[in-house]
C-alpha atoms as a PDB file:
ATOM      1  CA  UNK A   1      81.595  -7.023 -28.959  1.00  0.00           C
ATOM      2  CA  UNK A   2      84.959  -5.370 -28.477  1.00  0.00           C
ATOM      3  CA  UNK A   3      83.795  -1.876 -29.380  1.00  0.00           C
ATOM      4  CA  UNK A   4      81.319  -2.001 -26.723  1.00  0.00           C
ATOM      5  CA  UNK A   5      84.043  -3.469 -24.481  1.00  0.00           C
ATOM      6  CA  UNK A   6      86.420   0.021 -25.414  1.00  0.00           C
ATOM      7  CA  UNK A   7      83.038   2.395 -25.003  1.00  0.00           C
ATOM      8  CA  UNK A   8      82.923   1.381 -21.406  1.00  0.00           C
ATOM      9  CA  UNK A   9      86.348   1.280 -20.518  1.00  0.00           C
ATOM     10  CA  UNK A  10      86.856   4.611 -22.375  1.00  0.00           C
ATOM     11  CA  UNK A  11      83.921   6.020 -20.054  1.00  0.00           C
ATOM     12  CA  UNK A  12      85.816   4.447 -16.871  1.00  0.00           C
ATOM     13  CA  UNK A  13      88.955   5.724 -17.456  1.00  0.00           C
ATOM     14  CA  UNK A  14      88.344   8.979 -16.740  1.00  0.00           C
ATOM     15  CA  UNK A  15      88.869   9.371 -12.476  1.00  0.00           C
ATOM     16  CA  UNK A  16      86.082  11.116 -11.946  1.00  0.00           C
ATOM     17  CA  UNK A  17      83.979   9.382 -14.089  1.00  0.00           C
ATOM     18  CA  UNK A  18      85.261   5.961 -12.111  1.00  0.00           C
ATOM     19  CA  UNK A  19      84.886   7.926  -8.531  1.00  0.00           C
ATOM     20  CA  UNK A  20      80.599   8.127  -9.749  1.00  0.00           C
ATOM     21  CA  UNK A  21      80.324   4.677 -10.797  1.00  0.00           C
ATOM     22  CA  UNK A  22      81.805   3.463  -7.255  1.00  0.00           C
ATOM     23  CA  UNK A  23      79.493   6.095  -5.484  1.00  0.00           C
ATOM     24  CA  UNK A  24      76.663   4.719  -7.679  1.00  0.00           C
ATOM     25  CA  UNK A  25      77.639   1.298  -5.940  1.00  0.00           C
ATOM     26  CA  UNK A  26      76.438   2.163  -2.973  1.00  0.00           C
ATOM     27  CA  UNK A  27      74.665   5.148  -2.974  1.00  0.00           C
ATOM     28  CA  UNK A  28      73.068   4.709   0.935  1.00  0.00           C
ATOM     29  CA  UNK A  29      76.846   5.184   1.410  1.00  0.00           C
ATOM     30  CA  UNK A  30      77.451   8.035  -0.456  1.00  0.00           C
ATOM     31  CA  UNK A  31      74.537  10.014  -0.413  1.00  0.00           C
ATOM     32  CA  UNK A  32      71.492  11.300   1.511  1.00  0.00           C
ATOM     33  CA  UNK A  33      68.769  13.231   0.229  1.00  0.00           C
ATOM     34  CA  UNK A  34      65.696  15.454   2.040  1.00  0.00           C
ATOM     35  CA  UNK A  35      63.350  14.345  -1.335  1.00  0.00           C
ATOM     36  CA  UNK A  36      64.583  10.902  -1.993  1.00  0.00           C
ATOM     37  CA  UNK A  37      65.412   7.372  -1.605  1.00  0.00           C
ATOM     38  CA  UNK A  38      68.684   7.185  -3.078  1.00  0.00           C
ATOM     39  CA  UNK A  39      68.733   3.534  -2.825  1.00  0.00           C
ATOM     40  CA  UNK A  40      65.118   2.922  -4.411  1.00  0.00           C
ATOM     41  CA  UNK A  41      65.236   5.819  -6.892  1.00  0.00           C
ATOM     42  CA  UNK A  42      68.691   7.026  -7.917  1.00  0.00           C
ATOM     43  CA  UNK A  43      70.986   9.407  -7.095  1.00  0.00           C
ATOM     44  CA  UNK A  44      69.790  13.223  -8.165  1.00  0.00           C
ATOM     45  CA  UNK A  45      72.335  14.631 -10.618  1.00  0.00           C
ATOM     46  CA  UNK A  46      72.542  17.451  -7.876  1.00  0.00           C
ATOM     47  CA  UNK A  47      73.979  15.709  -5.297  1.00  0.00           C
ATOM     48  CA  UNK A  48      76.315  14.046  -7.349  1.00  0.00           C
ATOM     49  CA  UNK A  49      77.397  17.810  -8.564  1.00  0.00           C
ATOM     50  CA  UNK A  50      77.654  18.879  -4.848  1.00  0.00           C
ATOM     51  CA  UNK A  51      79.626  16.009  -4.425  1.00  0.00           C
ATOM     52  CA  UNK A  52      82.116  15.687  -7.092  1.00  0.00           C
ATOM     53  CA  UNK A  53      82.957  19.771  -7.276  1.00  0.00           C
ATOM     54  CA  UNK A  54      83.160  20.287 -10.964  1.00  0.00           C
ATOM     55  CA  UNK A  55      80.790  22.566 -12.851  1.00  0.00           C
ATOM     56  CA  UNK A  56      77.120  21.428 -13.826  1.00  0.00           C
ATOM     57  CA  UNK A  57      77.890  20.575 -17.108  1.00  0.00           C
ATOM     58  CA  UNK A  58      80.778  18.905 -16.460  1.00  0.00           C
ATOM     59  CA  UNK A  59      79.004  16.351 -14.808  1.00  0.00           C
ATOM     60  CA  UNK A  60      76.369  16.347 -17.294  1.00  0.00           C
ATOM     61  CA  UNK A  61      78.813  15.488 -19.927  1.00  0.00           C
ATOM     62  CA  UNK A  62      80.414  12.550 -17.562  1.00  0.00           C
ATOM     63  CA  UNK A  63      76.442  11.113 -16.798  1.00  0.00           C
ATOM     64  CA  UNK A  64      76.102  11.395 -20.273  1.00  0.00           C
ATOM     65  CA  UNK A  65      78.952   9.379 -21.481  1.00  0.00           C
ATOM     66  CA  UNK A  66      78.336   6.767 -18.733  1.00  0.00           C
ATOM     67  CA  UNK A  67      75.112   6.353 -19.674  1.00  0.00           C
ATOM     68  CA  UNK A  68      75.866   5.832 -23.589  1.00  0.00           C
ATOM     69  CA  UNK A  69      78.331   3.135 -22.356  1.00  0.00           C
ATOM     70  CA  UNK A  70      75.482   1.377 -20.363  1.00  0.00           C
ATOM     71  CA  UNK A  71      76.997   2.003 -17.151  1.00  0.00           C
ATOM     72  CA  UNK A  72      73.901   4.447 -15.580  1.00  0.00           C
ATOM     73  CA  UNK A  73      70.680   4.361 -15.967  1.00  0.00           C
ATOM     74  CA  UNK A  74      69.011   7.896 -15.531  1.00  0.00           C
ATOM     75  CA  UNK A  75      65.169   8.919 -15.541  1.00  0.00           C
ATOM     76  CA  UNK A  76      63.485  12.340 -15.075  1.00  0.00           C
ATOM     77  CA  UNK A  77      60.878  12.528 -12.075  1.00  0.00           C
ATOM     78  CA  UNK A  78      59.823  15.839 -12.044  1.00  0.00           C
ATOM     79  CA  UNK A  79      62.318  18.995 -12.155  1.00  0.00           C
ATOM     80  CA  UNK A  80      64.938  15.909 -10.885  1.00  0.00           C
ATOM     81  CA  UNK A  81      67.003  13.249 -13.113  1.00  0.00           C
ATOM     82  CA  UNK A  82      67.938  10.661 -11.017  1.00  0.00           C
ATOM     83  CA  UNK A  83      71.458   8.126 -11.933  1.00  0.00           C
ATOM     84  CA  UNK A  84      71.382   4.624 -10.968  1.00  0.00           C
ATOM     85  CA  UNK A  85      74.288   1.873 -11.581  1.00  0.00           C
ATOM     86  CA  UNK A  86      72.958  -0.483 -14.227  1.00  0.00           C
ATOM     87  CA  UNK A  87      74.043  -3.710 -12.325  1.00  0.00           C
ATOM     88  CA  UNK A  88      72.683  -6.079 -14.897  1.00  0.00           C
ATOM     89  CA  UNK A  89      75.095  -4.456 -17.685  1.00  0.00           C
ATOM     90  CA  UNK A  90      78.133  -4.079 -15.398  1.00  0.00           C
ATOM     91  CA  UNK A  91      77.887  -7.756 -14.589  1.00  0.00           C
ATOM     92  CA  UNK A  92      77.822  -8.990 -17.890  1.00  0.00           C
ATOM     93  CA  UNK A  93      80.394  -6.857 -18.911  1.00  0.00           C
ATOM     94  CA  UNK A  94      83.121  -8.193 -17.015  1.00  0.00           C
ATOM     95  CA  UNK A  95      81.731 -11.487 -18.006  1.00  0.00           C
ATOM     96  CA  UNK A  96      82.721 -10.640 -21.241  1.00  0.00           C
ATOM     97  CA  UNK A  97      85.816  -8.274 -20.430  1.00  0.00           C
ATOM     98  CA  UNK A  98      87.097 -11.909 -18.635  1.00  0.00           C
ATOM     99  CA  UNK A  99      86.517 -13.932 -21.704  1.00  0.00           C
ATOM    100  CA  UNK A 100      88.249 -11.452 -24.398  1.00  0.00           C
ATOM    101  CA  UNK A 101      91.142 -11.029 -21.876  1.00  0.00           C
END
């Protein structure tokens, strides 16, 4: 629907918002954690903090808004929340983004 198709391009708009979802990509690439397989489970919300340089919540607010848009998944493990690119909803989209353009 062509609300859903403005949520997600409102959420990838932003620069930094857009720098996350490429990290998310490939996070092997971008990432290494001590406590973690980034690949397997997710990026921690920590090291994408560390990463980006703006404030906690900041980011927060971006993982939030990607996530309402369908773009991240995130789960809680613990005292961690871990982001992961939600592949399956990123390919349809531009499925659909290709047939409304």
């Amino acid at each position: 629907c062509l609300m859903d198709i403005q949520i997600v391009l409102k959420a990838l708009s932003n620069e930094k918002r857009f720098q996350i979802i490429s990290w998310l990509k490939e996070p092997a690439k971008h990432f290494h954690s001590t406590h973690c397989d980034v690949g397997k489970d997710g990026v921690c919300v920590g090291l994408i903090e560390d990463k980006i340089g703006l404030s906690q919540s900041t980011v927060s607010q971006y993982l939030l808004q990607l996530q309402r848009a369908g773009l991240i998944t995130m789960h809680r493990k613990g005292q961690w929340t871990y982001c992961k690119l939600n592949k399956p909803f990123l390919a349809q989209f531009i499925k659909t983004l290709g047939r409304e353009l």
